[in-house]
N, C-alpha and C. Protein backbone atom coordinates (compact mmCIF):
# COMPACT_ATOMS: atom_id res chain seq x y z
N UNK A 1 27.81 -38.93 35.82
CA UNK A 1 26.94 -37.87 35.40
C UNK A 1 27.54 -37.13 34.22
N UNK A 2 28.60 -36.94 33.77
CA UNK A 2 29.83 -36.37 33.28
C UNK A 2 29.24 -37.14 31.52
N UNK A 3 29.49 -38.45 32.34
CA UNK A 3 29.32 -39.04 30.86
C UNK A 3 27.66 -38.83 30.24
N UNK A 4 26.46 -39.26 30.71
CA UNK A 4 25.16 -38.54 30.34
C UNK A 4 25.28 -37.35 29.85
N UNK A 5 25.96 -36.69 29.77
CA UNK A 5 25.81 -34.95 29.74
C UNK A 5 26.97 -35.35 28.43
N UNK A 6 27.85 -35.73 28.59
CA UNK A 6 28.48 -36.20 26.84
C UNK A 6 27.40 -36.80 25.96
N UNK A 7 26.99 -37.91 26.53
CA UNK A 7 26.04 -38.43 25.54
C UNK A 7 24.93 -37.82 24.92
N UNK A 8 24.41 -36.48 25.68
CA UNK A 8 22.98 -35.91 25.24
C UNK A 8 23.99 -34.74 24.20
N UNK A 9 24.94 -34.28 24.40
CA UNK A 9 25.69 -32.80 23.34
C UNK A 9 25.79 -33.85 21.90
N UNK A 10 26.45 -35.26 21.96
CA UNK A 10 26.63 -35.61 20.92
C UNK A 10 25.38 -36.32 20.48
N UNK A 11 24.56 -36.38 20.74
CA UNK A 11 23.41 -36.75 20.05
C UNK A 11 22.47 -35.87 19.42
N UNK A 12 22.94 -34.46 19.81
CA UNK A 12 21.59 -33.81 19.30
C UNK A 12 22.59 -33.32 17.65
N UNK A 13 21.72 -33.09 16.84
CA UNK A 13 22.08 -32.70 15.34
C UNK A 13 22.73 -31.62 15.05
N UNK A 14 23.02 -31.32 13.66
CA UNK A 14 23.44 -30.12 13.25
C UNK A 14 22.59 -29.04 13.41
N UNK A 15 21.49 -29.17 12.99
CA UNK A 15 19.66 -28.23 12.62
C UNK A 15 19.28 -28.29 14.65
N UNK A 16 19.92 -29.07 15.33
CA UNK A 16 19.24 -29.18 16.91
C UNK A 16 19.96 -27.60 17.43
N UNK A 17 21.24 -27.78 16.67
CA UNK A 17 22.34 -27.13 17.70
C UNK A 17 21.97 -25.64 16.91
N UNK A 18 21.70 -25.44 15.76
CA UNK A 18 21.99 -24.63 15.01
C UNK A 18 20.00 -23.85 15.10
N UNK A 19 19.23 -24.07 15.17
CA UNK A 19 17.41 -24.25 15.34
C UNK A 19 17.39 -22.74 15.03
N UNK A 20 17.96 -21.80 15.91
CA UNK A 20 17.55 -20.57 15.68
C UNK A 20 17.84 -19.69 13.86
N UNK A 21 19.44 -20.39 14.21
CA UNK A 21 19.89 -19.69 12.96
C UNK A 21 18.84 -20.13 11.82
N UNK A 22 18.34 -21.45 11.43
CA UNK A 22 17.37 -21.71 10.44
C UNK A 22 15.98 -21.41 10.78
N UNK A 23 15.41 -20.84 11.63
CA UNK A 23 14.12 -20.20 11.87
C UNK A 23 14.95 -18.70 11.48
N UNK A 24 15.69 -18.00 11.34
CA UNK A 24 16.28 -16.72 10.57
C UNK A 24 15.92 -17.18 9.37
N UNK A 25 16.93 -18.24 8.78
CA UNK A 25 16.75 -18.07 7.46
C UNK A 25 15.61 -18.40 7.08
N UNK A 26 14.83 -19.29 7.40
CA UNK A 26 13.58 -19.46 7.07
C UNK A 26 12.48 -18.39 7.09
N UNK A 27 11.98 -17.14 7.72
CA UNK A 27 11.84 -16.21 7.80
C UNK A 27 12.30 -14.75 6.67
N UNK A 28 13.56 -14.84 6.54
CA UNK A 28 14.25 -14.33 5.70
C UNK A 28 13.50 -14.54 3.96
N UNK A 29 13.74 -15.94 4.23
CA UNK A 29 13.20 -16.51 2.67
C UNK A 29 12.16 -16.58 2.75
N UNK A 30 10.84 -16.46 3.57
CA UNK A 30 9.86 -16.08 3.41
C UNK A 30 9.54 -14.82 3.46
N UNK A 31 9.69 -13.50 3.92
CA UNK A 31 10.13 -12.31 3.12
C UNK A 31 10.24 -11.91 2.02
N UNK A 32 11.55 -12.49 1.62
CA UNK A 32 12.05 -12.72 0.24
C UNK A 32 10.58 -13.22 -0.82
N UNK A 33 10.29 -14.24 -0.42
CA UNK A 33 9.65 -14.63 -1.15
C UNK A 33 8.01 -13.72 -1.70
N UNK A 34 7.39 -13.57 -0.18
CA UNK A 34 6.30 -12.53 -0.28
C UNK A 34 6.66 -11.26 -0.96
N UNK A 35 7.86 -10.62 -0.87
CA UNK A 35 8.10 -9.25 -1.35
C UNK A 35 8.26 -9.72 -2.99
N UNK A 36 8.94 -10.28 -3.72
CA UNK A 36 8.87 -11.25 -4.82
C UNK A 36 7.26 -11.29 -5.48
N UNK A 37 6.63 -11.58 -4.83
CA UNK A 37 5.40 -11.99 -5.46
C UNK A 37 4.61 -10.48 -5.31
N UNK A 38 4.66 -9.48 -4.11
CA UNK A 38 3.88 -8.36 -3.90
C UNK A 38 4.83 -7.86 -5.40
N UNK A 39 5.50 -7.44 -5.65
CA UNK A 39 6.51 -6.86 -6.65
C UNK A 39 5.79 -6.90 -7.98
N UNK A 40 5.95 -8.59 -8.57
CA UNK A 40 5.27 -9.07 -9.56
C UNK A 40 3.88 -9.00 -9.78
N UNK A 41 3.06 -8.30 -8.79
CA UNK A 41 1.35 -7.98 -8.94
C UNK A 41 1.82 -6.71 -8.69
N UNK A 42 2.71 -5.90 -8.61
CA UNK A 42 2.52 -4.33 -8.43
C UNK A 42 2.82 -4.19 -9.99
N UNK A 43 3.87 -4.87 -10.78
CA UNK A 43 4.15 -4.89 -12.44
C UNK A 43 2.80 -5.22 -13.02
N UNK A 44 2.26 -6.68 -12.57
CA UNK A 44 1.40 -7.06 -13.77
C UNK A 44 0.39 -6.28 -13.75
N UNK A 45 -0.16 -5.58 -12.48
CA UNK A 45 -1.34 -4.97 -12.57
C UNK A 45 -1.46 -4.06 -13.25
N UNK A 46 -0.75 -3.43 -13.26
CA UNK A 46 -0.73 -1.71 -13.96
C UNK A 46 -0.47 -0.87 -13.09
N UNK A 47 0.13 -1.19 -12.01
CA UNK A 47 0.14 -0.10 -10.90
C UNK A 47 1.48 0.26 -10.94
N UNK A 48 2.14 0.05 -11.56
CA UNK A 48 3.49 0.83 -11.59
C UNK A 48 3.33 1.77 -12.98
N UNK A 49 2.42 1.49 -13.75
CA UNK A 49 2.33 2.41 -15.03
C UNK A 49 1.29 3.37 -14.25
N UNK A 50 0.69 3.73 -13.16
CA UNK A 50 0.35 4.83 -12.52
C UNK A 50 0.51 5.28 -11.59
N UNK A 51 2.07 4.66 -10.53
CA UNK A 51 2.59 5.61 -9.84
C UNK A 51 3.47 6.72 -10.48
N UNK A 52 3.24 7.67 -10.32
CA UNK A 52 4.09 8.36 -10.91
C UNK A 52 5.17 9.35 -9.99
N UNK A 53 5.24 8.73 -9.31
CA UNK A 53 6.40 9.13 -7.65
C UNK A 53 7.55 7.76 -8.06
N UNK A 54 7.55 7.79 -9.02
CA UNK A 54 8.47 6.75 -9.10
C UNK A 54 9.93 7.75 -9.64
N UNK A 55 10.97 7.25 -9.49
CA UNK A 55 11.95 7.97 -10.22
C UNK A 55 11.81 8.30 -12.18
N UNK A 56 11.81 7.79 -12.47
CA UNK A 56 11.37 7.74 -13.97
C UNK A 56 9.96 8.47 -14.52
N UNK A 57 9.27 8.58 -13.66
CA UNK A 57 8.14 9.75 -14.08
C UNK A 57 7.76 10.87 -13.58
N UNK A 58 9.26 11.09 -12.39
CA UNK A 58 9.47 12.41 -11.98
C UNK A 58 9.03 13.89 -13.26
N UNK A 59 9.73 13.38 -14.35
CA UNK A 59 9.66 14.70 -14.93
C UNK A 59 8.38 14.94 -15.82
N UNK A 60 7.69 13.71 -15.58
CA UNK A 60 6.12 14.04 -16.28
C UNK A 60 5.16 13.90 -15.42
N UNK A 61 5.79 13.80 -14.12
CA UNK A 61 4.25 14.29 -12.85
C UNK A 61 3.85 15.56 -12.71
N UNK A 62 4.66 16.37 -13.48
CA UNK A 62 3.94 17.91 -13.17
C UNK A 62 2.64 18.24 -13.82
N UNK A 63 3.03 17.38 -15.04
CA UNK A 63 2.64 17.28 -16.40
C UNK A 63 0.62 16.87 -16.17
N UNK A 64 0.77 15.89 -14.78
CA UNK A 64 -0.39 15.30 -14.32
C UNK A 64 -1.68 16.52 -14.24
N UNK A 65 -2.73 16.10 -14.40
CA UNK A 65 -3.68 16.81 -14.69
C UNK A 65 -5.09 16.77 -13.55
N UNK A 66 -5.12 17.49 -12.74
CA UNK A 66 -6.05 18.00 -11.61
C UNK A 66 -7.39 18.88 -12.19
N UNK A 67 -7.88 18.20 -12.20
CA UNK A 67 -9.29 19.11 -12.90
C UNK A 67 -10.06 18.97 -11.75
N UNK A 68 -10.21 18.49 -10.52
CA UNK A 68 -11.38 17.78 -9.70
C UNK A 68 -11.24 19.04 -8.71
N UNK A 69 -12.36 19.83 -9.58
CA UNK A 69 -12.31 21.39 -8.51
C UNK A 69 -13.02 21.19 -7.18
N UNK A 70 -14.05 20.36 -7.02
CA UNK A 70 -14.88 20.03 -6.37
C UNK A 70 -14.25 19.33 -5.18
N UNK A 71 -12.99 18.72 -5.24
CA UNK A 71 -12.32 18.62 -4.24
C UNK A 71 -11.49 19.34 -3.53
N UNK A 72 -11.51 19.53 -2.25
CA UNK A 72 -10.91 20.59 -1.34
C UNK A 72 -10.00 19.92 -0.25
N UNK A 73 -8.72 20.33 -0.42
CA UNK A 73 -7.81 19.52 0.39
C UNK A 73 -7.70 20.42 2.22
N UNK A 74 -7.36 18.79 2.92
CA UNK A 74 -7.61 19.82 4.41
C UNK A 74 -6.26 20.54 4.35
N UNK A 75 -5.98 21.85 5.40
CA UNK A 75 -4.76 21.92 5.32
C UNK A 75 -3.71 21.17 6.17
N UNK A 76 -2.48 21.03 6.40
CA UNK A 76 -1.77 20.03 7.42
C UNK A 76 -0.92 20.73 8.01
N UNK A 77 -1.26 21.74 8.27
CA UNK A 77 -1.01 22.56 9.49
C UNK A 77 -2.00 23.26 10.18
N UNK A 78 -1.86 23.88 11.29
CA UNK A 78 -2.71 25.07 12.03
C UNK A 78 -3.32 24.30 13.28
N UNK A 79 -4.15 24.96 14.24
CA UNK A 79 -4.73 24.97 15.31
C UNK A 79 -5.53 23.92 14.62
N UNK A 80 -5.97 22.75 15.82
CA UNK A 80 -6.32 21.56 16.26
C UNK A 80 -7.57 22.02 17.13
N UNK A 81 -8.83 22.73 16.79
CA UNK A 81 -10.04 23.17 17.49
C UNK A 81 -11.05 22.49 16.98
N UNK A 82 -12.11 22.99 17.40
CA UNK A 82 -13.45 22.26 17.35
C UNK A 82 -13.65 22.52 15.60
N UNK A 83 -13.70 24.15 15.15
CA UNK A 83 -13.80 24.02 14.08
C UNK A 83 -12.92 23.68 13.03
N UNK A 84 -11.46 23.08 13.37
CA UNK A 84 -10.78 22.34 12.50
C UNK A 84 -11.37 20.69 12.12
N UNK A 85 -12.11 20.40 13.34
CA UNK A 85 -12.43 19.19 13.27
C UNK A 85 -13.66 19.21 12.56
N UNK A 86 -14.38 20.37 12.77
CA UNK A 86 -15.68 20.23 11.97
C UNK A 86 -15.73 20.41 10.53
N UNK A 87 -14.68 21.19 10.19
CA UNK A 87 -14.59 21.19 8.90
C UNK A 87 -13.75 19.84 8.23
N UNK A 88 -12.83 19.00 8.84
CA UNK A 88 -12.33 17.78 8.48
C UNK A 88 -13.33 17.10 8.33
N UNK A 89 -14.35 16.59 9.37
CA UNK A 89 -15.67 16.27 8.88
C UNK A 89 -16.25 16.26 7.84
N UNK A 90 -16.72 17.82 7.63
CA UNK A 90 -17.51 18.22 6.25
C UNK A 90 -16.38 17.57 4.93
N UNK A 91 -15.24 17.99 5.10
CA UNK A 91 -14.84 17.23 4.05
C UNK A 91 -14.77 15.85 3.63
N UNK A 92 -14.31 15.01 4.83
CA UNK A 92 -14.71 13.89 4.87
C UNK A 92 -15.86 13.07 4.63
N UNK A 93 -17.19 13.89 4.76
CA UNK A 93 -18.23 12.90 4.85
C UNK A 93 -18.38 13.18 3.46
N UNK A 94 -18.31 14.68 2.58
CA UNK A 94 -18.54 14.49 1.09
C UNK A 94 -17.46 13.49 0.19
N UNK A 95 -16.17 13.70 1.16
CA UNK A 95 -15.73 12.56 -0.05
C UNK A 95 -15.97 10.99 0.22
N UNK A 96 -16.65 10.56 1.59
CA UNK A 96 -16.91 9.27 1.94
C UNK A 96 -18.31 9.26 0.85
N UNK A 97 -19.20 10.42 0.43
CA UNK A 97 -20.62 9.93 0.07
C UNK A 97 -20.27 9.58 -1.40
N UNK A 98 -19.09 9.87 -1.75
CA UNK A 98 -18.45 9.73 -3.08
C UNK A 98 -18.72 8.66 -3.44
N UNK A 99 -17.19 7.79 -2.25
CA UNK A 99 -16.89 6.32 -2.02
C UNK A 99 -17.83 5.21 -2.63
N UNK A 100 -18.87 5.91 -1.26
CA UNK A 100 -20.21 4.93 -0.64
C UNK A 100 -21.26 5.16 -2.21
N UNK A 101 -21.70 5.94 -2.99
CA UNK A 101 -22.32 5.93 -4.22
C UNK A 101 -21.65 4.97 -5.65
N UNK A 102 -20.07 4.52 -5.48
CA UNK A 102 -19.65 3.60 -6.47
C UNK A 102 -19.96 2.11 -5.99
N UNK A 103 -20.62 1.75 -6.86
CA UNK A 103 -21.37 -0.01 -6.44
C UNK A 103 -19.96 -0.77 -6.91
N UNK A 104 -19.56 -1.25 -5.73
CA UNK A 104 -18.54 -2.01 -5.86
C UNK A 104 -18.51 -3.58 -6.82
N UNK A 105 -19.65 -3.71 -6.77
CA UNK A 105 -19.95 -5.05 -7.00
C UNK A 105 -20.98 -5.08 -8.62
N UNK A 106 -20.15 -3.48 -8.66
CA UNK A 106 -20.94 -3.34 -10.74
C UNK A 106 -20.38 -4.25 -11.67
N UNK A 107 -20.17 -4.18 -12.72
CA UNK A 107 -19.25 -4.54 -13.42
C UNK A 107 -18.05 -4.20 -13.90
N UNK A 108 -17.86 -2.77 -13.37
CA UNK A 108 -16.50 -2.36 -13.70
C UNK A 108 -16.45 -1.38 -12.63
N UNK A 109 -15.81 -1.53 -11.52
CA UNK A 109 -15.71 -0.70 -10.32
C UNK A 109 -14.66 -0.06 -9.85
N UNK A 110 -13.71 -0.26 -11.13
CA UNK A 110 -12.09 0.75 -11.24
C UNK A 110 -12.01 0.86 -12.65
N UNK A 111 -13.64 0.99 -13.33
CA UNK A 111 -13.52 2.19 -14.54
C UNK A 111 -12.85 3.76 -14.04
N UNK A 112 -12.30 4.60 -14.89
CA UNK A 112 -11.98 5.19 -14.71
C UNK A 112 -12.92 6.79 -14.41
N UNK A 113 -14.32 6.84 -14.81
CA UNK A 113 -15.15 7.59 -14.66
C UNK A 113 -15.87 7.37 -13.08
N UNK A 114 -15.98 5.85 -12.96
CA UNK A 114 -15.91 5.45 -11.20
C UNK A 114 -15.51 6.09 -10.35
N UNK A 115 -14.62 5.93 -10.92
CA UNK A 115 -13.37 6.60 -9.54
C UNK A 115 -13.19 7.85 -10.03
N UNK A 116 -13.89 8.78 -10.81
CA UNK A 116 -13.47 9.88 -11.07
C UNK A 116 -12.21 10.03 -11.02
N UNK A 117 -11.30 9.92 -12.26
CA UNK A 117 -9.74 10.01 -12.71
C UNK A 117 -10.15 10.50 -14.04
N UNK A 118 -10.64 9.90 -14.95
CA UNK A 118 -11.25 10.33 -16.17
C UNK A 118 -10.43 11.27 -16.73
N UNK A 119 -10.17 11.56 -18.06
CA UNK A 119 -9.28 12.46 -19.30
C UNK A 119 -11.11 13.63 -18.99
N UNK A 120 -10.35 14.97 -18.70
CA UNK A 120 -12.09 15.86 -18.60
C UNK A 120 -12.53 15.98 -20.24
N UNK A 121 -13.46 16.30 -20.28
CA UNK A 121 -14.33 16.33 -21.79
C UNK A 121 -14.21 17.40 -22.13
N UNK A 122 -13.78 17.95 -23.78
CA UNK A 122 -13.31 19.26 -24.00
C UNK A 122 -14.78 19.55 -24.07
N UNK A 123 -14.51 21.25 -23.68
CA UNK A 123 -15.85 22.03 -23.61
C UNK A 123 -15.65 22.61 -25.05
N UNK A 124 -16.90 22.87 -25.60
CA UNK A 124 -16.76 23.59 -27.16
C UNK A 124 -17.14 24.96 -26.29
């Protein structure tokens, strides 16, 4: 019996004995790899030329420009009541009717007047 039980340790492989450690690395390098490619579409898109929470445009985010009076932020503190919720609501459903009024399927549906971001129009 001694000897069967020799014969099955030396038959199994390097990758038999070792299985877990290369489902790590394999995992690992797929990681690697996905974060790699998310990276390279966060550059090519333009989305790193408009985060501006980035270290490097710390000192010109102040600089950023809020004109959108019409928006009203909830606050993120205070009592959790009926009328906290009702007013999260009200805010919510005007900025969902926002959303829901840009036709996604226009021809340009991350123009910048779309999405209301827009440079505002000087008033004479």
């Amino acid at each position: 019996m001694d000897e069967h039980a020799e014969e099955l340790s030396i038959e199994l492989s390097f990758w038999d004995k070792h299985r877990f450690l290369l489902l790590i690395a394999i995992t690992i390098a797929i990681a690697l790899f996905l974060v790699g490619v998310s990276m390279a579409l966060y550059a090519s898109s333009g989305a790193a030329q408009l985060d501006l929470s980035r270290p490097g445009y710390r000192a010109v985010s102040s600089q950023a420009i809020n004109t959108d009076s019409d928006f009203e932020n909830y606050a993120s503190f205070g009592q959790l009541d009926k009328a906290a919720l009702d007013e999260f609501n009200t805010l919510y459903s005007k900025q969902a009717s926002k959303a829901k009024a840009v036709d996604a399927f226009s021809g340009d549906p991350l123009n910048p007047d779309a999405l209301e971001i827009s440079a505002p129009t000087p008033t004479n």
